[in-house]
PDB file of N, CA and C in Angstrom:
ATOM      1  N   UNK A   1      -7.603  -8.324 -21.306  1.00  0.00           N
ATOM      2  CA  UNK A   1      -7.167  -8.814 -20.011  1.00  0.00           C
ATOM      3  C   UNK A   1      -6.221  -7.814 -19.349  1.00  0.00           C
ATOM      4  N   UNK A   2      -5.249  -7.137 -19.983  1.00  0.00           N
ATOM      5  CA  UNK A   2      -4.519  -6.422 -19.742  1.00  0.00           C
ATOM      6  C   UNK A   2      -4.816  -4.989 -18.980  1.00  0.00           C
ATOM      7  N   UNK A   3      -5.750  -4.491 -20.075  1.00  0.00           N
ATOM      8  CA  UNK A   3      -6.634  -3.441 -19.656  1.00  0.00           C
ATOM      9  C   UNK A   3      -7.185  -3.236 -18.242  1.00  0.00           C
ATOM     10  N   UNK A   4      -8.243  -4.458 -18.214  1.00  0.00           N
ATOM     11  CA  UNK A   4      -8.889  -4.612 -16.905  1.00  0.00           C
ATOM     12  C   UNK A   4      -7.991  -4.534 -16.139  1.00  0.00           C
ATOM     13  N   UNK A   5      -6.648  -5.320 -15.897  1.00  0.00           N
ATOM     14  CA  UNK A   5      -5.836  -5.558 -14.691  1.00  0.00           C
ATOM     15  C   UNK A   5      -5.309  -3.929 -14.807  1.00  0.00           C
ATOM     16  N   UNK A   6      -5.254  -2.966 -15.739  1.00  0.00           N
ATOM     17  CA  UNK A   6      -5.055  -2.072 -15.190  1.00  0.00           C
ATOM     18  C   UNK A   6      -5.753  -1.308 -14.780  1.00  0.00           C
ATOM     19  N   UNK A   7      -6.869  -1.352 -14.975  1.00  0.00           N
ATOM     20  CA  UNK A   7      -7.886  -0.273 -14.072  1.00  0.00           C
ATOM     21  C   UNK A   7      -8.368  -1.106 -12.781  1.00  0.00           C
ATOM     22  N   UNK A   8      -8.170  -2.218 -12.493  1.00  0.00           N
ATOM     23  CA  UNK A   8      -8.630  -2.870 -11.570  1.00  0.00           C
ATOM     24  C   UNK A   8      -7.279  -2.181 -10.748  1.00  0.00           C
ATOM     25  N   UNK A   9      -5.769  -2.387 -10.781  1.00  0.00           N
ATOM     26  CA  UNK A   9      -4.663  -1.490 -10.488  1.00  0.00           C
ATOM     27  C   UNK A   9      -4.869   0.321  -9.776  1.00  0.00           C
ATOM     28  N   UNK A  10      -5.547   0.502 -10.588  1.00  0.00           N
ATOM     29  CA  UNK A  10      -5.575   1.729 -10.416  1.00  0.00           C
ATOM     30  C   UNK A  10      -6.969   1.888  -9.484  1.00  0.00           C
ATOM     31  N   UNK A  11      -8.048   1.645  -9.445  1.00  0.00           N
ATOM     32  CA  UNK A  11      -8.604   1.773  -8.540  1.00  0.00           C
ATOM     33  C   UNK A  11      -8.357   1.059  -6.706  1.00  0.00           C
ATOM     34  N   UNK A  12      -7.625   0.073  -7.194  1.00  0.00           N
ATOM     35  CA  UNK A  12      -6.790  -0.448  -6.145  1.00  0.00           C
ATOM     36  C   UNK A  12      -6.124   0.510  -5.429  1.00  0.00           C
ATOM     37  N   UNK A  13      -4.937   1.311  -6.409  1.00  0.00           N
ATOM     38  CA  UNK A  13      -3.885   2.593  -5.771  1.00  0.00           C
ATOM     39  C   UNK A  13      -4.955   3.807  -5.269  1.00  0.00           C
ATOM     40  N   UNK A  14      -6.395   3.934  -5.739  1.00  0.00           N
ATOM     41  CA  UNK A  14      -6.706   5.308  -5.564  1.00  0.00           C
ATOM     42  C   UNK A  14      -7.540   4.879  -4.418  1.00  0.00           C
ATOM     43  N   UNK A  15      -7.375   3.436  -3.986  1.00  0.00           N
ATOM     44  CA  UNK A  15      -8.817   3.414  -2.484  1.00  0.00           C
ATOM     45  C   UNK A  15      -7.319   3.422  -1.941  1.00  0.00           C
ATOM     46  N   UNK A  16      -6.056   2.672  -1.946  1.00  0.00           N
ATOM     47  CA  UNK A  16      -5.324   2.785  -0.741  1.00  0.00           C
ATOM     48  C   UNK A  16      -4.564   4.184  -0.903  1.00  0.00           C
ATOM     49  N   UNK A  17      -4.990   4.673  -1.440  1.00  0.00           N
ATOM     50  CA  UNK A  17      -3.827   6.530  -1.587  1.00  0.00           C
ATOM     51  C   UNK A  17      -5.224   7.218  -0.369  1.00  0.00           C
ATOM     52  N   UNK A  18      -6.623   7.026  -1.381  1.00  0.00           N
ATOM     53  CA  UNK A  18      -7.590   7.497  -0.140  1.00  0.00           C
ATOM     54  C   UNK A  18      -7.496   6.792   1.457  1.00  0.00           C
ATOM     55  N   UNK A  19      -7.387   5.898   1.410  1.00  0.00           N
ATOM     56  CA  UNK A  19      -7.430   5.584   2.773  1.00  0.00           C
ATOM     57  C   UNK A  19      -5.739   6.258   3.898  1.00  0.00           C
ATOM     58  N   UNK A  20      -4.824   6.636   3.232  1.00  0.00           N
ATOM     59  CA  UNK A  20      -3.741   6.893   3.236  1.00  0.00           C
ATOM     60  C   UNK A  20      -3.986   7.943   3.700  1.00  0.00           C
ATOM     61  N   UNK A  21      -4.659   8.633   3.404  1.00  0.00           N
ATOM     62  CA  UNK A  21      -5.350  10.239   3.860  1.00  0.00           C
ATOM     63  C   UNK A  21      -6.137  10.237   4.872  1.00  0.00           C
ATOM     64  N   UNK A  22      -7.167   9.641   4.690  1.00  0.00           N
ATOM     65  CA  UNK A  22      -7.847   9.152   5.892  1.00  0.00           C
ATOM     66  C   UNK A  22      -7.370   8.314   7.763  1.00  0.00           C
ATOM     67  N   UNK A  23      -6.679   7.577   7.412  1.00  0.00           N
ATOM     68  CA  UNK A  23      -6.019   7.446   8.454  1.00  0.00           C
ATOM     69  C   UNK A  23      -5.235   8.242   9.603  1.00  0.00           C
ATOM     70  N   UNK A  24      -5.446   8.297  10.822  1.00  0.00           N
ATOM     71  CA  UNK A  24      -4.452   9.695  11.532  1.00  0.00           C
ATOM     72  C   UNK A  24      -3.308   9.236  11.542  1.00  0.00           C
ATOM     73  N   UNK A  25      -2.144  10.180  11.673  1.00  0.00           N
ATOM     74  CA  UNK A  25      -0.812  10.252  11.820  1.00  0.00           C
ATOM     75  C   UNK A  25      -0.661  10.062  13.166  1.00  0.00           C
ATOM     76  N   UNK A  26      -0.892  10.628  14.167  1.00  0.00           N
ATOM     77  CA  UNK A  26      -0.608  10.651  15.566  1.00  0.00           C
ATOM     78  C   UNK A  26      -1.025  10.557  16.770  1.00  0.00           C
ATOM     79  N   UNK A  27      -0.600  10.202  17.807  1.00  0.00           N
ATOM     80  CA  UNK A  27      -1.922   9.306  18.343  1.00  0.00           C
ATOM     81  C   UNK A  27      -2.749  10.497  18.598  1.00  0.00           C
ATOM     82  N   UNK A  28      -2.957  11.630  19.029  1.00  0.00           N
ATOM     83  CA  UNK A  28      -4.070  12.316  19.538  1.00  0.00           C
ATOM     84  C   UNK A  28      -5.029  12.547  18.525  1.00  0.00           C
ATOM     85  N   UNK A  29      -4.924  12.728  17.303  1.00  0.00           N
ATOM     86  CA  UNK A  29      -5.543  12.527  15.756  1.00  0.00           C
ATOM     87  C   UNK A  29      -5.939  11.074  15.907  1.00  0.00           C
ATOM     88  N   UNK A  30      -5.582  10.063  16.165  1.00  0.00           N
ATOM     89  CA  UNK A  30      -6.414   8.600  16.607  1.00  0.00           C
ATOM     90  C   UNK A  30      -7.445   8.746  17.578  1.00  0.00           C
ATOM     91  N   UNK A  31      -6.941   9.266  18.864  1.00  0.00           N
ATOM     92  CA  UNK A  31      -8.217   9.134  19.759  1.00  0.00           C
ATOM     93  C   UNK A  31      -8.957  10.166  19.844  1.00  0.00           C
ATOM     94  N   UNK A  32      -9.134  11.387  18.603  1.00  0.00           N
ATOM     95  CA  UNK A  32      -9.978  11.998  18.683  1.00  0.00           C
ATOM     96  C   UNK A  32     -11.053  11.028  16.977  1.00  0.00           C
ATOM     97  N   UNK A  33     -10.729  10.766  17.054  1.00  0.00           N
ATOM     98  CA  UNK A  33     -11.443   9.623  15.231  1.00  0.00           C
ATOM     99  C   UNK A  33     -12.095   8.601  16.924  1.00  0.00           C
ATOM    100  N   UNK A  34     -11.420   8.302  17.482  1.00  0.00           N
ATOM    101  CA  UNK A  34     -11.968   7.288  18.541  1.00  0.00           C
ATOM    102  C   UNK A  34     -12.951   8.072  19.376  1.00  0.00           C
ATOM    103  N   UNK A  35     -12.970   9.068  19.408  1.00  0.00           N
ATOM    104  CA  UNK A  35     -14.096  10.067  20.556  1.00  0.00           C
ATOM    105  C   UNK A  35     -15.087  10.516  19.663  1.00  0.00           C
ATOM    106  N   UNK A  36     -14.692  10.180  18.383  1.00  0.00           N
ATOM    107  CA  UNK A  36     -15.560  10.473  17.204  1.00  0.00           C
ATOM    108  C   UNK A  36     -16.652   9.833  17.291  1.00  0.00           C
ATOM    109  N   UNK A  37     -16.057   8.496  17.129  1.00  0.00           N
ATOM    110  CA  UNK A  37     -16.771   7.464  17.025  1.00  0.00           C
ATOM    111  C   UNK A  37     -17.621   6.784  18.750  1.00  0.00           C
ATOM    112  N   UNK A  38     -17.434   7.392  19.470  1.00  0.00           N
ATOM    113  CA  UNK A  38     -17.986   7.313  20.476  1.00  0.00           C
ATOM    114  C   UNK A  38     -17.490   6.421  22.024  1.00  0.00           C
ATOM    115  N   UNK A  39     -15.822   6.243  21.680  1.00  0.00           N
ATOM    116  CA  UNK A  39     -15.138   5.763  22.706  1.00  0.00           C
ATOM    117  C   UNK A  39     -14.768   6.710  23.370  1.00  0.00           C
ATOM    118  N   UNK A  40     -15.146   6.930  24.830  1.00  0.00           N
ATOM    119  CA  UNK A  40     -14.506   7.717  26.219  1.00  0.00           C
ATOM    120  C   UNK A  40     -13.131   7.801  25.700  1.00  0.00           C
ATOM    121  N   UNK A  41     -12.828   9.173  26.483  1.00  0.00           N
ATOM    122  CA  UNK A  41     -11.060   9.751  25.706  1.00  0.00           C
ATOM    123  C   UNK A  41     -10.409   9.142  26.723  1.00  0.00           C
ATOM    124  N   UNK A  42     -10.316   8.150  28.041  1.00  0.00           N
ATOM    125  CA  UNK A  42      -9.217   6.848  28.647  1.00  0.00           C
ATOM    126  C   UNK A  42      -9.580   5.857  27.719  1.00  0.00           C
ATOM    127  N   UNK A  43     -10.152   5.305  27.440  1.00  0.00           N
ATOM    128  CA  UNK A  43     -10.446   4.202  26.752  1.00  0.00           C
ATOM    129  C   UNK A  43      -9.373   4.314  25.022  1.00  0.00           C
ATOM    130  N   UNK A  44      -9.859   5.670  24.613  1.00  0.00           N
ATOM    131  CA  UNK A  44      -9.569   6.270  23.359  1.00  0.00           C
ATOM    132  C   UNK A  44      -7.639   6.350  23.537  1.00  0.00           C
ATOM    133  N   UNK A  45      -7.322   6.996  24.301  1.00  0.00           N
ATOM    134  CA  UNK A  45      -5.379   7.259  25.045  1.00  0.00           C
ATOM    135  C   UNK A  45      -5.062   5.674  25.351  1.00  0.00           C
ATOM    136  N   UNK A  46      -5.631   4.420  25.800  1.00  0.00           N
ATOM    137  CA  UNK A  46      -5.271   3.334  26.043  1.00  0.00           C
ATOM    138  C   UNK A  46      -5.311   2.805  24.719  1.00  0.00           C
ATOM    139  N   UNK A  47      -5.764   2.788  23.839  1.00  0.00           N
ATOM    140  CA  UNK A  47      -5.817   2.058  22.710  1.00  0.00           C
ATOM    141  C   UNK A  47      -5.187   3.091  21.567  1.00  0.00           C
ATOM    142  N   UNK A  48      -4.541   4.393  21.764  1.00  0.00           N
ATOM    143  CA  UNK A  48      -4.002   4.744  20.814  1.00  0.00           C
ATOM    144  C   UNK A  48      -2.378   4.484  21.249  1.00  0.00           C
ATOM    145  N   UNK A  49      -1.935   3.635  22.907  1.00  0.00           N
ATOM    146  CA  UNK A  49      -1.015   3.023  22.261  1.00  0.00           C
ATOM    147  C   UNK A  49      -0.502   1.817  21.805  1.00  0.00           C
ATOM    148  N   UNK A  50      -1.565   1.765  21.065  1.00  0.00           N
ATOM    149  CA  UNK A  50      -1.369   0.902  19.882  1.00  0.00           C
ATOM    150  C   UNK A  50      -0.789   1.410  18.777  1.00  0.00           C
ATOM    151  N   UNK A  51      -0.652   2.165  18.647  1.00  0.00           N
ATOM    152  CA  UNK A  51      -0.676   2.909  17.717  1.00  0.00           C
ATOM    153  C   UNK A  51       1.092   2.921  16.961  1.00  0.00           C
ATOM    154  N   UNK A  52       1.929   3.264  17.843  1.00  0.00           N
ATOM    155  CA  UNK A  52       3.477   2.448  17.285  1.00  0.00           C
ATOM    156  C   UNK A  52       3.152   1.201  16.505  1.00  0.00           C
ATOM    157  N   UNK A  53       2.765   0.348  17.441  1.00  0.00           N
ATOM    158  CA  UNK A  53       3.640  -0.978  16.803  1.00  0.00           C
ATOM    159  C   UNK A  53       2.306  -1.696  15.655  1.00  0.00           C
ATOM    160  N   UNK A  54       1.522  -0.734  16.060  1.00  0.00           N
ATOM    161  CA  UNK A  54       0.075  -1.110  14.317  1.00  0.00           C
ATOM    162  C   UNK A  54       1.038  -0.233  13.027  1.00  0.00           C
ATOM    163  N   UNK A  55       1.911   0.946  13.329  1.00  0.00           N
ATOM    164  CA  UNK A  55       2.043   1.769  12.568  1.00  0.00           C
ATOM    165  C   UNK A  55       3.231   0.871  11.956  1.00  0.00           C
ATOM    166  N   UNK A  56       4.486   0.559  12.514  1.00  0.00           N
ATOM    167  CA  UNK A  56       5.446  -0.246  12.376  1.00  0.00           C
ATOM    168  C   UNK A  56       5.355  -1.519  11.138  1.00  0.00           C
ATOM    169  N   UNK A  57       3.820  -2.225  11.788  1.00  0.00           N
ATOM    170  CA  UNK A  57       3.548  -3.156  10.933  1.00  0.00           C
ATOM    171  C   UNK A  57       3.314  -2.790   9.636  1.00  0.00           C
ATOM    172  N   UNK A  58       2.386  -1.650   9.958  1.00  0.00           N
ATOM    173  CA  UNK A  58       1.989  -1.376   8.233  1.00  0.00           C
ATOM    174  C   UNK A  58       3.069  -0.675   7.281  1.00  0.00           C
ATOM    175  N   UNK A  59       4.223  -0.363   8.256  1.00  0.00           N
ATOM    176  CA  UNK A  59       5.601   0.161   7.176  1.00  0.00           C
ATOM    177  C   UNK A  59       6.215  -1.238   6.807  1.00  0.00           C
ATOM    178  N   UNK A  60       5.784  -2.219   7.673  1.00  0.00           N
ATOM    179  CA  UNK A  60       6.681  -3.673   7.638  1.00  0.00           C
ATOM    180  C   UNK A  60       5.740  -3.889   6.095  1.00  0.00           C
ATOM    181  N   UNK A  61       4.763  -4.348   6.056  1.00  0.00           N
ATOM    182  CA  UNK A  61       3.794  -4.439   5.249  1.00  0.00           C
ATOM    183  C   UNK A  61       4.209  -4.094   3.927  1.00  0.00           C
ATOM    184  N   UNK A  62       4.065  -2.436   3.578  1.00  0.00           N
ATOM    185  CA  UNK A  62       4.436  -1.935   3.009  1.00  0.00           C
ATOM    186  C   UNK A  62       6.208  -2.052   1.747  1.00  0.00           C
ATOM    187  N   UNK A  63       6.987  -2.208   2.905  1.00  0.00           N
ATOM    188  CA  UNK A  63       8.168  -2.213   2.340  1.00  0.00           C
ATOM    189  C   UNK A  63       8.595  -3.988   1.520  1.00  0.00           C
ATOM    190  N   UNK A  64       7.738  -4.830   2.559  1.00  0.00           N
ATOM    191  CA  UNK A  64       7.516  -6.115   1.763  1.00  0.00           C
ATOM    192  C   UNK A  64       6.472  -6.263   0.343  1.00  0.00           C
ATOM    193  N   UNK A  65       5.650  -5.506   0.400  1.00  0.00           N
ATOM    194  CA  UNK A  65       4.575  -5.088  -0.780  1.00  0.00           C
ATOM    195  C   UNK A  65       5.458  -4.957  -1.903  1.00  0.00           C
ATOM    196  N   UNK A  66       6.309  -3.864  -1.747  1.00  0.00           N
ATOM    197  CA  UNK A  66       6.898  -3.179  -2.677  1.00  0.00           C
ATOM    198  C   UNK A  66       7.908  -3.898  -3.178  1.00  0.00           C
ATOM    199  N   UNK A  67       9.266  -4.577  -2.336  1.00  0.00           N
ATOM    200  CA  UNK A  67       9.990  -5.235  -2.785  1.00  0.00           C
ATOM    201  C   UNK A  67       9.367  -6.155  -3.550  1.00  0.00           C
ATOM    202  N   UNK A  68       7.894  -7.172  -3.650  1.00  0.00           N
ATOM    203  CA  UNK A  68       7.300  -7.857  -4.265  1.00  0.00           C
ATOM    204  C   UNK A  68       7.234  -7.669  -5.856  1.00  0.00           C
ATOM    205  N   UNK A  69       6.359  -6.258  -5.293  1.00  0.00           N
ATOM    206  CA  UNK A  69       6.159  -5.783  -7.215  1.00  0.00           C
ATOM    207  C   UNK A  69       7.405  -5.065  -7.961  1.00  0.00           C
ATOM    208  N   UNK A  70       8.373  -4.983  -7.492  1.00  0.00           N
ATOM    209  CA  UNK A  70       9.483  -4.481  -8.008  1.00  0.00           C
ATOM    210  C   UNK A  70       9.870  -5.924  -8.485  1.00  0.00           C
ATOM    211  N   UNK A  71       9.761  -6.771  -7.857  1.00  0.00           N
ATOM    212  CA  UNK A  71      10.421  -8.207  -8.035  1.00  0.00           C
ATOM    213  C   UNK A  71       9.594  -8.485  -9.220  1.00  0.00           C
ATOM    214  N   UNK A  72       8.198  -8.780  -9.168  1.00  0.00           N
ATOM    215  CA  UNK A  72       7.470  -9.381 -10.276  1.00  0.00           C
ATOM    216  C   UNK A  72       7.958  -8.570 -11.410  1.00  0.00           C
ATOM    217  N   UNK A  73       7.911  -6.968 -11.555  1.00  0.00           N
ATOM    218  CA  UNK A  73       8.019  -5.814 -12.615  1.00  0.00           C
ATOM    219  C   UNK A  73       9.762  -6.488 -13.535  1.00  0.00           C
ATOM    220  N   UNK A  74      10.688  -6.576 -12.245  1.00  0.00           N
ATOM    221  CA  UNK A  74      11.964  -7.218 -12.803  1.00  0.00           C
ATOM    222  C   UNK A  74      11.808  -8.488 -13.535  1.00  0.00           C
ATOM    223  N   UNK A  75      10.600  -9.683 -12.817  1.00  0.00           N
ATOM    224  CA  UNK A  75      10.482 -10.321 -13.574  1.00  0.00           C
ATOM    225  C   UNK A  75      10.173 -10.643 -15.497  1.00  0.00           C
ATOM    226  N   UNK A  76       9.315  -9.728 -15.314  1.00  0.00           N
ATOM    227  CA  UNK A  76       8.174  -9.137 -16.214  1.00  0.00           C
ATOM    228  C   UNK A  76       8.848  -8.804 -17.711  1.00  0.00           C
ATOM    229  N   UNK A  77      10.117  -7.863 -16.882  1.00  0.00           N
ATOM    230  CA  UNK A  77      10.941  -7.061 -17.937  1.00  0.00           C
ATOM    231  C   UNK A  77      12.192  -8.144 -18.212  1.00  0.00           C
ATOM    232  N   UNK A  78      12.612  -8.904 -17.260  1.00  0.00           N
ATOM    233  CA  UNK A  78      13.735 -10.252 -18.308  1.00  0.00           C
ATOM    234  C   UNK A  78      13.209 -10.948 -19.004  1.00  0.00           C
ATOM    235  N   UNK A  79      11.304 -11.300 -18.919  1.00  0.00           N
ATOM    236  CA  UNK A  79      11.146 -12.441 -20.251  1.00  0.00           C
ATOM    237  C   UNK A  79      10.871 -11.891 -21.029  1.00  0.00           C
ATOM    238  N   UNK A  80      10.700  -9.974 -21.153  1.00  0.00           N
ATOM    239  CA  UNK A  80      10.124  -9.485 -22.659  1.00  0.00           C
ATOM    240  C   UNK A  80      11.540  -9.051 -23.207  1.00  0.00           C
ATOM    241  N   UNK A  81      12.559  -9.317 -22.506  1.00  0.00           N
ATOM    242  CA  UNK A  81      13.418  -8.874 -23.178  1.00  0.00           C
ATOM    243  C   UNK A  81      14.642  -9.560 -23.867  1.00  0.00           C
ATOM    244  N   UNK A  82      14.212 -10.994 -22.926  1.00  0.00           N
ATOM    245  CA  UNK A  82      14.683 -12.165 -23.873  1.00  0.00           C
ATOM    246  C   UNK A  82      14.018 -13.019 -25.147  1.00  0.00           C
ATOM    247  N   UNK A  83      12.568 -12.374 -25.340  1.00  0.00           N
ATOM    248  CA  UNK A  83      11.930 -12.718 -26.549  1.00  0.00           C
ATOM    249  C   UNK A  83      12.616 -11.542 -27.520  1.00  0.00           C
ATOM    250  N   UNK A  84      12.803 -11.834 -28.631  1.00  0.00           N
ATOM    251  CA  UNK A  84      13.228 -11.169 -29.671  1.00  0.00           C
ATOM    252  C   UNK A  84      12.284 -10.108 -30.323  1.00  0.00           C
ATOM    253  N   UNK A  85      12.502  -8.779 -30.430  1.00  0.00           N
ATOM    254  CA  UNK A  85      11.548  -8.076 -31.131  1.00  0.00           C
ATOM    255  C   UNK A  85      11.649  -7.678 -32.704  1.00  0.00           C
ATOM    256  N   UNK A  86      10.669  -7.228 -33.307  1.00  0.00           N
ATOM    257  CA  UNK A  86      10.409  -7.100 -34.162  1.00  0.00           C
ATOM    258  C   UNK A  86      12.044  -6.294 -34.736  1.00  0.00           C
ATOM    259  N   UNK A  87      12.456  -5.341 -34.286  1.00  0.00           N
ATOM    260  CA  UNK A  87      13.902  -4.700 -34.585  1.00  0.00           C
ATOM    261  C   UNK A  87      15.019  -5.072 -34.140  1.00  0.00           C
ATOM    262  N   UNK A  88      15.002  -6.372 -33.749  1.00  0.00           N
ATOM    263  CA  UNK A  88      16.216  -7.135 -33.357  1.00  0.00           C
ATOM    264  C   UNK A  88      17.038  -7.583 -34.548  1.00  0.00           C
ATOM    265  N   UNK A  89      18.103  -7.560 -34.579  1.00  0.00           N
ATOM    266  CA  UNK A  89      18.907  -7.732 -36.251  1.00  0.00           C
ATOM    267  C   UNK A  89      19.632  -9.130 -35.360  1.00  0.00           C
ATOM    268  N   UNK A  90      18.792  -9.763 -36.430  1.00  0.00           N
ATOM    269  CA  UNK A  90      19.557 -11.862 -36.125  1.00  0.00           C
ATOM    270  C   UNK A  90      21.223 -11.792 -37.077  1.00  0.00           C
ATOM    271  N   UNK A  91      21.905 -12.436 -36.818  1.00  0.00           N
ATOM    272  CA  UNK A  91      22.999 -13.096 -37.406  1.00  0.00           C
ATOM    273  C   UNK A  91      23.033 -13.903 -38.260  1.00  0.00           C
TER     274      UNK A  91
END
C-alpha cells in the first residue's frame, strides 16, 4: 500500500513539475501559446490579462497545498513517534 502511494506520489510531482515547464511565465509567452493555438493576437492580449490574477490564484493554491502536506507530514511524524520503538529503553 505504501509503495503504490509512493509512486502514485511521484508520478503526481513529475506531471505537475512537467506542466510547471510547460506553462508561460508572461503574458506575451501566453498569447503567443494563444496564437498558437489559433486565437487572433486582440483576442490573445485581452485574455492574457488574465493572466495576474489566474497566476495569483495558483500561488494562493499552491502555498495552501503545501501548508497541508507539511501539516499531514507533522502529523504523520507525532504518532510514529509516540509509538515506542524497538530501541526505546522502558523504566
Amino acid at each position: 500500500m505504501r509503495a503504490e502511494r509512493a509512486v502514485v506520489g511521484s508520478w503526481t510531482v513529475s506531471a505537475l513539475g512537467l506542466l510547471g515547464v510547460l506553462v508561460p511565465k508572461c503574458p506575451l509567452c501566453f498569447a503567443a501559446y494563444l496564437c498558437l493555438f489559433g486565437v487572433s493576437a486582440s483576442t490573445a492580449r485581452a485574455i492574457a490579462v488574465l493572466g495576474r490574477p489566474l497566476a495569483l490564484g495558483l500561488v494562493a493554491c499552491s502555498v495552501i497545498a503545501t501548508a497541508w502536506f507539511v501539516a499531514q507530514r507533522a502529523r504523520s511524524r507525532k504518532v510514529s513517534s509516540a509509538r515506542p520503538s524497538c530501541c526505546s529503553q522502558h523504566s
